[in-house]
C-alpha atoms as a PDB file:
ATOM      1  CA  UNK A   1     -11.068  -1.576  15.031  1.00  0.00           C
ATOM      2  CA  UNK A   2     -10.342   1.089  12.706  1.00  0.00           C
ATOM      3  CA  UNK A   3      -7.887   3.207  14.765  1.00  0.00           C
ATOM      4  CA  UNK A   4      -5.757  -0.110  15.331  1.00  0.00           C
ATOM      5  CA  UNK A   5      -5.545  -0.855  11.576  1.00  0.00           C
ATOM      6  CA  UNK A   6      -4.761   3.122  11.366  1.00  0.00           C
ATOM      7  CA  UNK A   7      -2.195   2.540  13.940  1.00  0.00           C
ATOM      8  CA  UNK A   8      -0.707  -0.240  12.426  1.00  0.00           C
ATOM      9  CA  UNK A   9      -0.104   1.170   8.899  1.00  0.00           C
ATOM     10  CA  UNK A  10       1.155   4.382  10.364  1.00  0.00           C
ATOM     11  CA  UNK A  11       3.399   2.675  12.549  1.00  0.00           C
ATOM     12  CA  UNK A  12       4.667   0.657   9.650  1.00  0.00           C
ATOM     13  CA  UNK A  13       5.048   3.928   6.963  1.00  0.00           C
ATOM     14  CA  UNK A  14       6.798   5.964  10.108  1.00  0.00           C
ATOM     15  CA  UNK A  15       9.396   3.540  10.366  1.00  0.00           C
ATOM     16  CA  UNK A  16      10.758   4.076   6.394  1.00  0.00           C
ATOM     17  CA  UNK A  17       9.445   7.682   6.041  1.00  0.00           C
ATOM     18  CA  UNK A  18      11.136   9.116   8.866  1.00  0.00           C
ATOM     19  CA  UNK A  19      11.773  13.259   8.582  1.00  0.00           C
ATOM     20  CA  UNK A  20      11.666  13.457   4.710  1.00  0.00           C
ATOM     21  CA  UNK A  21       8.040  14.552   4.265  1.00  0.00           C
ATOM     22  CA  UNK A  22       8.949  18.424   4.317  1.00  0.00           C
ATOM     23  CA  UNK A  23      11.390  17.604   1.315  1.00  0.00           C
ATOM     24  CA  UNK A  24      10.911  15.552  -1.657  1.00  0.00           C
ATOM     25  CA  UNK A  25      10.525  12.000  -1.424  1.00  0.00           C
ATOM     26  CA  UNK A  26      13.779   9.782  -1.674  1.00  0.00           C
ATOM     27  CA  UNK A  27      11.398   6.581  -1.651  1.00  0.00           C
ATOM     28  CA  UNK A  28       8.306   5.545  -2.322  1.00  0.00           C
ATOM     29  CA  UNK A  29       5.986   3.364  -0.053  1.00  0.00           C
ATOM     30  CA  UNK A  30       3.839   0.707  -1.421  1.00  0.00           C
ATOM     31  CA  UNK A  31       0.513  -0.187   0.321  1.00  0.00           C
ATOM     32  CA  UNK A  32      -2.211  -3.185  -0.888  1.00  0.00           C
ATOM     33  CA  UNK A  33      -5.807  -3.531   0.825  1.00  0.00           C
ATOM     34  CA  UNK A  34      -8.994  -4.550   0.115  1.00  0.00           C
ATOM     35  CA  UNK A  35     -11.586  -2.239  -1.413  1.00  0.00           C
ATOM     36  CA  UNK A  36     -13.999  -0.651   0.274  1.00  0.00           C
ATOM     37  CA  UNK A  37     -16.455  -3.444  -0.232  1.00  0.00           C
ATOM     38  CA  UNK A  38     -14.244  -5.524   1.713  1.00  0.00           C
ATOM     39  CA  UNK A  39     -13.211  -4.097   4.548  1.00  0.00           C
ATOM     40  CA  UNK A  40     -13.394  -0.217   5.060  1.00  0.00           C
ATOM     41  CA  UNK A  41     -10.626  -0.184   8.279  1.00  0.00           C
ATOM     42  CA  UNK A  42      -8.054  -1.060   6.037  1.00  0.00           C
ATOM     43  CA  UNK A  43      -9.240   1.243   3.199  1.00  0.00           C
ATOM     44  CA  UNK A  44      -9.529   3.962   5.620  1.00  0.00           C
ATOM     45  CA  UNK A  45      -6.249   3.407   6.675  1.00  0.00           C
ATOM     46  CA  UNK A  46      -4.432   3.398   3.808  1.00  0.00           C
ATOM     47  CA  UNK A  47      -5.978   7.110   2.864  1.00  0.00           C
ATOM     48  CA  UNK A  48      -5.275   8.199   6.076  1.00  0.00           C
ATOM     49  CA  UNK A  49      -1.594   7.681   5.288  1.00  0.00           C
ATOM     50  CA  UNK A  50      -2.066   9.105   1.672  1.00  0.00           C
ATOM     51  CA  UNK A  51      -3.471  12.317   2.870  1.00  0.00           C
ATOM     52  CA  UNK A  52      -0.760  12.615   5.685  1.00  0.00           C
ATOM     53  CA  UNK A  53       2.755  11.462   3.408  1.00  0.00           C
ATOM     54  CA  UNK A  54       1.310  12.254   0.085  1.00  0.00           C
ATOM     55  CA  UNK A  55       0.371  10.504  -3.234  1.00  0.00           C
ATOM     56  CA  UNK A  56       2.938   9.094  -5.022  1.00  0.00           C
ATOM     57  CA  UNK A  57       1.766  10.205  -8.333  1.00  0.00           C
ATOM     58  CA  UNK A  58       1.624  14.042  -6.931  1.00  0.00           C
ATOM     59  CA  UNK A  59       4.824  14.079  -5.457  1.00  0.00           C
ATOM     60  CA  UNK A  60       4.073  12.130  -2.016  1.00  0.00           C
ATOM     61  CA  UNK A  61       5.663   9.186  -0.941  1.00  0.00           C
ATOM     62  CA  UNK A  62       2.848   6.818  -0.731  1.00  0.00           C
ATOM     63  CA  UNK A  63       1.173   4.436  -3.667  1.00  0.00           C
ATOM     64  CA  UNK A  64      -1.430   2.709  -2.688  1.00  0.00           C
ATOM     65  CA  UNK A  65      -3.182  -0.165  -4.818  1.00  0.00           C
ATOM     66  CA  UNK A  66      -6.222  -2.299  -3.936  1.00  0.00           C
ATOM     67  CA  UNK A  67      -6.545  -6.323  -4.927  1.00  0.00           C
ATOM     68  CA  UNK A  68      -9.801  -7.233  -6.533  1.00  0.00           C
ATOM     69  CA  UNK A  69     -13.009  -8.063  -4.447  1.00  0.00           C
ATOM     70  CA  UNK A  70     -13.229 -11.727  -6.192  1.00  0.00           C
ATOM     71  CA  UNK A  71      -9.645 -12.193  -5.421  1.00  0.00           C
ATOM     72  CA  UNK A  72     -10.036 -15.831  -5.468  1.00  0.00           C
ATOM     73  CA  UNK A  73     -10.972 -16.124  -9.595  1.00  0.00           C
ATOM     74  CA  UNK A  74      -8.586 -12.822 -10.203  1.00  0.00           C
ATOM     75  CA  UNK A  75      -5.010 -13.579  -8.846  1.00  0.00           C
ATOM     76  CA  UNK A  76      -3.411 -12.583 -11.840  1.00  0.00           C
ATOM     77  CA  UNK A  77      -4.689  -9.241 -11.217  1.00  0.00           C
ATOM     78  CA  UNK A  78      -3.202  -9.294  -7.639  1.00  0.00           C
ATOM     79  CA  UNK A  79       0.179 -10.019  -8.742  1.00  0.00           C
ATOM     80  CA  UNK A  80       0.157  -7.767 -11.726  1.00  0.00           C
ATOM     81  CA  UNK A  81      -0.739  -4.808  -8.694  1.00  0.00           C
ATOM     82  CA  UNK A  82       1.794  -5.878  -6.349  1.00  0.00           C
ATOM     83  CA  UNK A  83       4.720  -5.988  -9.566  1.00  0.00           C
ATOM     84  CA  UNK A  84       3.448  -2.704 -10.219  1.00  0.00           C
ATOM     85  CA  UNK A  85       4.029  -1.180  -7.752  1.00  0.00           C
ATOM     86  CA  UNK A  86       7.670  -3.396  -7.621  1.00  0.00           C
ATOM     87  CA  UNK A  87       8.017  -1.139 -10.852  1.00  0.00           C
ATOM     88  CA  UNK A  88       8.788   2.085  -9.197  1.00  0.00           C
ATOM     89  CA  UNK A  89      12.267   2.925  -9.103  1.00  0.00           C
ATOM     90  CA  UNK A  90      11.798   5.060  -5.832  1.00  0.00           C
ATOM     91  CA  UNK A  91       9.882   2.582  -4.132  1.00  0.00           C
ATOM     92  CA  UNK A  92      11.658   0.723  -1.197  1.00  0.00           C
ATOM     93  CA  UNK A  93       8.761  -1.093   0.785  1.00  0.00           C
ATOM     94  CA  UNK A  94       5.685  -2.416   0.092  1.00  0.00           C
ATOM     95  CA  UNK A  95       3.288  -2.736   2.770  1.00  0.00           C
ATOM     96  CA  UNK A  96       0.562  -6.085   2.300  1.00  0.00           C
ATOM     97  CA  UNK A  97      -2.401  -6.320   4.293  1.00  0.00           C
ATOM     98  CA  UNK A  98      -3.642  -9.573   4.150  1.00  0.00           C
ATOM     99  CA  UNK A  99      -2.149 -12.673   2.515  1.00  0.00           C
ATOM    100  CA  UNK A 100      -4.571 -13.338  -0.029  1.00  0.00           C
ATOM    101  CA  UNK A 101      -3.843 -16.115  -3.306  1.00  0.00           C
ATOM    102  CA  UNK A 102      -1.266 -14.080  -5.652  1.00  0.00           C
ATOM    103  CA  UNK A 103       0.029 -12.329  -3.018  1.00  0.00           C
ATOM    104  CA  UNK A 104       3.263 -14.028  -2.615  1.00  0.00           C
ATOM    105  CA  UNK A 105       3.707 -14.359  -6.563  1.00  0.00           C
ATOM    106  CA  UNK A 106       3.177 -11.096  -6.755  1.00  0.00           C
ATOM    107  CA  UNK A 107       5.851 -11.031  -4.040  1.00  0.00           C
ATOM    108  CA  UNK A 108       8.158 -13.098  -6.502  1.00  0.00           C
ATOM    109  CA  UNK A 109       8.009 -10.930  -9.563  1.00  0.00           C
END
């Protein structure tokens, strides 16, 4: 299961990264999972694109934020992640894994 989740995030990051990896980042891409705890595949994932486009905060193109394991009692802190990473003046996409409660809030703001 891993290598589709894999698949799937790199297919989504390769469509806005395109050739600009060698060069400074013009954008930034935003990417929410689950901890570890949750669901290591899309953990995984998400550090497999990290390690291959770069973090963010190191000059990399990728920012990567997780929602909280008890999602359901914390959706504040899901939205407050998601406008966080809305924040970024470089950042052009943000990539959501699952739908959880917040999410589209988040989404909003």
């Amino acid at each position: 299961m891993f290598k589709y989740v894999k698949a799937g995030l790199i297919a989504m990051t390769a469509l806005f990264l395109g050739s600009a990896a060698c060069a400074a980042p013009a954008y930034h891409v935003g990417i929410v999972t689950g901890t570890l705890s949750q669901s290591e595949d899309e953990i995984r994932g998400a550090e497999y694109c990290l390690k291959k486009y770069g973090d963010a905060s190191k000059g990399g193109m990728i920012r990567h934020v997780t929602y909280p394991d008890n999602f359901m009692s914390e959706m504040e802190t899901t939205i407050s992640q998601i406008a966080g990473l809305a924040d970024d003046p470089l950042l052009k996409v943000i990539v959501i894994n699952q739908g959880i409660p917040g999410t589209t809030e988040g989404i909003r703001r």
